[in-house]
C-alpha atoms as a PDB file:
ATOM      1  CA  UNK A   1       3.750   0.822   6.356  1.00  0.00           C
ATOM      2  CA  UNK A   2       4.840   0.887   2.614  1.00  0.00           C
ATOM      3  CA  UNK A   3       6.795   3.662   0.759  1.00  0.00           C
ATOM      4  CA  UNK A   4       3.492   3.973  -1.479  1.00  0.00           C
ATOM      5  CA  UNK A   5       1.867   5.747   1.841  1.00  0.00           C
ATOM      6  CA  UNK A   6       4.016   8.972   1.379  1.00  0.00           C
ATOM      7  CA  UNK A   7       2.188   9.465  -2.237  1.00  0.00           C
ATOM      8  CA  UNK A   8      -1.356   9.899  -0.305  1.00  0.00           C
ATOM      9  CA  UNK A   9       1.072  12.459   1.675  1.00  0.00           C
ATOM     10  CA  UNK A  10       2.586  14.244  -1.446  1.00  0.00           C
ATOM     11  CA  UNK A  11      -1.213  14.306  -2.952  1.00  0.00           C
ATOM     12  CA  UNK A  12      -2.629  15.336  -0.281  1.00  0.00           C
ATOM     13  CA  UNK A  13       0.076  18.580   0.344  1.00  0.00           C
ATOM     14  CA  UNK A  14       0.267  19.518  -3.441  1.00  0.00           C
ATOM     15  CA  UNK A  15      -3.312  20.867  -3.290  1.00  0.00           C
ATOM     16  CA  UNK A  16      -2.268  23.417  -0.880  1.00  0.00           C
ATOM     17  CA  UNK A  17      -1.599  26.638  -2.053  1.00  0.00           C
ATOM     18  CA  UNK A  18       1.899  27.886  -0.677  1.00  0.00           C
ATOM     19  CA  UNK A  19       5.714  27.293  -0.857  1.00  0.00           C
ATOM     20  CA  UNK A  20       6.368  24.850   1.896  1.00  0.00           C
ATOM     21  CA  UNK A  21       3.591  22.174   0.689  1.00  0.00           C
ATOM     22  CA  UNK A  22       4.964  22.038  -2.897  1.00  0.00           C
ATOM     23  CA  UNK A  23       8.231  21.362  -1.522  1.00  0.00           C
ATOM     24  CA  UNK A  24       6.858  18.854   0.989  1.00  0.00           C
ATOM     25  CA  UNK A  25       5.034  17.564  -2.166  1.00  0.00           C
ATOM     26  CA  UNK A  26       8.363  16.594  -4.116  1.00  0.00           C
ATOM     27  CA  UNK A  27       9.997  15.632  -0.743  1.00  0.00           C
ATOM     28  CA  UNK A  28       7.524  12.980  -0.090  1.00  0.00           C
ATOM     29  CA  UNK A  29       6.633  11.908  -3.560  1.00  0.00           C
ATOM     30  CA  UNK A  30      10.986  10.928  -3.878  1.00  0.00           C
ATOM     31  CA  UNK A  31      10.525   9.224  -0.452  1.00  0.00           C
ATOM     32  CA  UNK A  32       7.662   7.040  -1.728  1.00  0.00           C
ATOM     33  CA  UNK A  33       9.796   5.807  -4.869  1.00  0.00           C
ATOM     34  CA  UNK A  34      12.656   5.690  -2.810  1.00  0.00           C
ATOM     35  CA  UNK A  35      11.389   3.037  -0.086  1.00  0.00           C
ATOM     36  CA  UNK A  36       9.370   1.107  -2.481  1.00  0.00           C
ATOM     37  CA  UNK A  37      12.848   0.664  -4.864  1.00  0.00           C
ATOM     38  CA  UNK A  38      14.597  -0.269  -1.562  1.00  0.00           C
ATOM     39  CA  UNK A  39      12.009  -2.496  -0.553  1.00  0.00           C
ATOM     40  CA  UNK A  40      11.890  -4.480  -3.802  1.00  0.00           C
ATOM     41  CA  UNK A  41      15.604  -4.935  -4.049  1.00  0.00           C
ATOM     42  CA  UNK A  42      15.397  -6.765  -0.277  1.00  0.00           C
ATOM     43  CA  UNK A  43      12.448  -9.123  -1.667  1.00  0.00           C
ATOM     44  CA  UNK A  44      14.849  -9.266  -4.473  1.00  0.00           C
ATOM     45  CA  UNK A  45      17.522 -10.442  -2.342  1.00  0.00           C
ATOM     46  CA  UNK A  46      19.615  -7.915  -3.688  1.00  0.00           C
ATOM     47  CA  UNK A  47      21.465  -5.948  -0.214  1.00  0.00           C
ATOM     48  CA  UNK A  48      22.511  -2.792   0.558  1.00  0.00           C
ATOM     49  CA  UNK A  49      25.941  -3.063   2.307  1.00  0.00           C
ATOM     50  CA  UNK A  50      24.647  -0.856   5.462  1.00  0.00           C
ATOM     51  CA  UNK A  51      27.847   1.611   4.965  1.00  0.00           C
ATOM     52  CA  UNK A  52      26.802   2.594   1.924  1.00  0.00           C
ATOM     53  CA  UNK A  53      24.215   5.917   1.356  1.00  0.00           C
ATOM     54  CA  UNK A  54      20.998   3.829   1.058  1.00  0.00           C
ATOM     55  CA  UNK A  55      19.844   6.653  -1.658  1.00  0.00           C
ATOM     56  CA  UNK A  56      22.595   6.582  -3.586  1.00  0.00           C
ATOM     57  CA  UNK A  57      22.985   2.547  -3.491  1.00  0.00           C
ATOM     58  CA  UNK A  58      19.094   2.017  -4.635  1.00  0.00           C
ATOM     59  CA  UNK A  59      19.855   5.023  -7.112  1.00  0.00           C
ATOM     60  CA  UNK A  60      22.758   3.360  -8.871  1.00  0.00           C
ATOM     61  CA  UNK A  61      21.596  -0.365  -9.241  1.00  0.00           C
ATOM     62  CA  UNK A  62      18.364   0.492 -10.431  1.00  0.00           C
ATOM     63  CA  UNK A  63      20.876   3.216 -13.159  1.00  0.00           C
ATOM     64  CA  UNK A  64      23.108  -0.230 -13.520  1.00  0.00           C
ATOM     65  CA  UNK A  65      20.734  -2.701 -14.645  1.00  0.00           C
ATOM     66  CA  UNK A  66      20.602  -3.856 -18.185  1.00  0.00           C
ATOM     67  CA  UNK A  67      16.959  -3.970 -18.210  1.00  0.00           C
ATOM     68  CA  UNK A  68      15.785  -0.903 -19.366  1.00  0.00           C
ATOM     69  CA  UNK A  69      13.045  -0.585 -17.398  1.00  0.00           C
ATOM     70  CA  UNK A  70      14.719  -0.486 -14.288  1.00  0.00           C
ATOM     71  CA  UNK A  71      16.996   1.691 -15.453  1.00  0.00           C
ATOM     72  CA  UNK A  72      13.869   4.085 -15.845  1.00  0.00           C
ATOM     73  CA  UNK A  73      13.319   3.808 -12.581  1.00  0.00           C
ATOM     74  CA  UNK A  74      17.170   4.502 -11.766  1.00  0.00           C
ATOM     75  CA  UNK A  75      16.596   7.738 -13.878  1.00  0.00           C
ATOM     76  CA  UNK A  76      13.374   8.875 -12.131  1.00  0.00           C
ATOM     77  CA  UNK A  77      15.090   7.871  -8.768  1.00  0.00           C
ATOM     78  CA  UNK A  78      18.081  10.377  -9.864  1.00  0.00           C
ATOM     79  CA  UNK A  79      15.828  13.254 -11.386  1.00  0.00           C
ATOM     80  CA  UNK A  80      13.198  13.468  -8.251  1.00  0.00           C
ATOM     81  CA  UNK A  81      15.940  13.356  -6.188  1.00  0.00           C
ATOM     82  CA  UNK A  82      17.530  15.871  -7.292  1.00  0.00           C
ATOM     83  CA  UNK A  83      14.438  17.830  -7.293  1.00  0.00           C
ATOM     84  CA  UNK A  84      14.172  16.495  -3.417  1.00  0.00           C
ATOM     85  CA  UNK A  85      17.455  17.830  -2.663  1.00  0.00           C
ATOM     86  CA  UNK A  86      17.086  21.161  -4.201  1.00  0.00           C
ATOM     87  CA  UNK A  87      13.600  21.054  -1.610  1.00  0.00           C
ATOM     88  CA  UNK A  88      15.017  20.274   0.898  1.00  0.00           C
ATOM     89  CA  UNK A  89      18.179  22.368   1.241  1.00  0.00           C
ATOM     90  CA  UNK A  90      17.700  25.382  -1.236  1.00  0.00           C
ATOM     91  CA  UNK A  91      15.301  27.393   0.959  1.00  0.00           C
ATOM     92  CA  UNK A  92      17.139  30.413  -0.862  1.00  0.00           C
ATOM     93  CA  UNK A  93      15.693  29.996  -4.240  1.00  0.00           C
ATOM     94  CA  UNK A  94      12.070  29.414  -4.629  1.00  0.00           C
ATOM     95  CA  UNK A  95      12.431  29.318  -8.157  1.00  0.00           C
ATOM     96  CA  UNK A  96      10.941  25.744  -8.946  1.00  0.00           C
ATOM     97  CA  UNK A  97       8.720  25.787  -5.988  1.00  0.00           C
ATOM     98  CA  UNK A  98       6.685  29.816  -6.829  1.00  0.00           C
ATOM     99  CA  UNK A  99       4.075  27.507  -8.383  1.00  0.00           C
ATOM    100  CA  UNK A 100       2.990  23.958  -7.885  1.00  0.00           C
ATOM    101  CA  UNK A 101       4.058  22.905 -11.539  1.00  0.00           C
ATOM    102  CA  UNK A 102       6.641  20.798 -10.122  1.00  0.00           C
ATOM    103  CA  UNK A 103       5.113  18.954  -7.525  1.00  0.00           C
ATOM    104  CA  UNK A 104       1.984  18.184  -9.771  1.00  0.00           C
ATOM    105  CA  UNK A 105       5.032  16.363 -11.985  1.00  0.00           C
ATOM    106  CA  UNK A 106       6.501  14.580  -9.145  1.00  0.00           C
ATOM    107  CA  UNK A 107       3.144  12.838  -8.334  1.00  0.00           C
ATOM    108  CA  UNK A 108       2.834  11.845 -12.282  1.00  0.00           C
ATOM    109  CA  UNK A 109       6.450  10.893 -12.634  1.00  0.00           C
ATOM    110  CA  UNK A 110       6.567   9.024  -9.196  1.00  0.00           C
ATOM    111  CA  UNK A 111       3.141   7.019  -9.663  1.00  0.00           C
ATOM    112  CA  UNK A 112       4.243   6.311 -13.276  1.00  0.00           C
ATOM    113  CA  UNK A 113       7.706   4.922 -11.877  1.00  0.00           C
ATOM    114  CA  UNK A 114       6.203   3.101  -9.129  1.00  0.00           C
ATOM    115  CA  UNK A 115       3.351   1.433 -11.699  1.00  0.00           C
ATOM    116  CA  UNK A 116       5.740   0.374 -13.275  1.00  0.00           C
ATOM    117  CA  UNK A 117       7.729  -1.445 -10.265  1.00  0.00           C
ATOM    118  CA  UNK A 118       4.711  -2.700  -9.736  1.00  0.00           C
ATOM    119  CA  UNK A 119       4.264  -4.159 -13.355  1.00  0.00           C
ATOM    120  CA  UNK A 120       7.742  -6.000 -12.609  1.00  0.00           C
ATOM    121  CA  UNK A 121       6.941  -7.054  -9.573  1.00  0.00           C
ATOM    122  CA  UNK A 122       3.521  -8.898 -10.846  1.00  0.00           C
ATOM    123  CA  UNK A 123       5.045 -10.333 -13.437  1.00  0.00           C
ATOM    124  CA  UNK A 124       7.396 -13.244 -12.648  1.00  0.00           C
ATOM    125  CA  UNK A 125       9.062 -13.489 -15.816  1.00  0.00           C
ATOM    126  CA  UNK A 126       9.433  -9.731 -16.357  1.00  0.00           C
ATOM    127  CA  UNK A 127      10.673 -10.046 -12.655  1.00  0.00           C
ATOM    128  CA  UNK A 128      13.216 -12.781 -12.988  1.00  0.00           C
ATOM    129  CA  UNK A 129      14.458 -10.998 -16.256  1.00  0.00           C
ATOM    130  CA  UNK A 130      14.749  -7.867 -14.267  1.00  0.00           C
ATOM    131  CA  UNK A 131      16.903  -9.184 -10.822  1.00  0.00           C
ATOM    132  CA  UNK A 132      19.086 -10.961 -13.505  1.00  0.00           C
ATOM    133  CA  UNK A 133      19.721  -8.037 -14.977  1.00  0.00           C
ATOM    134  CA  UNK A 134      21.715  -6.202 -12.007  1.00  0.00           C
ATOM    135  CA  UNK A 135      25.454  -6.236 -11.802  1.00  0.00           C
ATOM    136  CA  UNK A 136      27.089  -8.363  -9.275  1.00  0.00           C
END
């Protein structure tokens, strides 16, 4: 299965008209952008030491590259989640989550993101460019 499937997931649960989807919505929609990030950066042959946080670890290199457009994908990485976070844990405050604004973002944010890791990952000089632009 690829990360991508947890979009159809996040699509399908945004359409729903209550609390608990819209939350599931931005839950799933970070997952998919998660897993596809970590699953580049293995065909990448860039690891994951496996006592590090796996979110935090994708999170940062994709911040740490030079290339600016991974580091667009580092910053929708950190901002979704955040968001996922705050849906997962902050059953207290429904603020964000009264209204499906926010998970209608998360599947525009997270498909634009993941287009574009796509884009890299077609391209082989925008790719090369891209892993060579990681820190060590």
């Amino acid at each position: 299965m690829r990360g991508k499937a947890f979009l159809d997931v996040a699509r399908d649960l945004q359409s729903r008209a209550a609390e608990p989807y819209w939350r599931a919505t931005v839950i799933h929609a970070y997952y998919a952008l998660m897993l596809e990030s970590r699953d580049a950066l293995t065909r990448w042959g860039i690891s994951i030491s496996p006592r590090q946080n796996v979110h935090s670890a994708v999170r940062l290199r994709f911040l740490y590259a030079s290339d600016p457009e991974l580091k667009q994908i580092g910053s929708a990485l950190d901002d979704w989640g955040r968001h996922r976070n705050e849906a997962s844990y902050n059953l207290a405050s429904p603020r964000k989550f009264t209204t499906n604004s926010l998970a209608q973002r998360s599947i525009v944010e997270v498909t634009a993101a993941l287009d574009l890791l796509d884009a890299i990952e077609s391209d082989s000089v925008r790719r090369a460019a891209a892993v060579a632009s990681f820190p060590p």
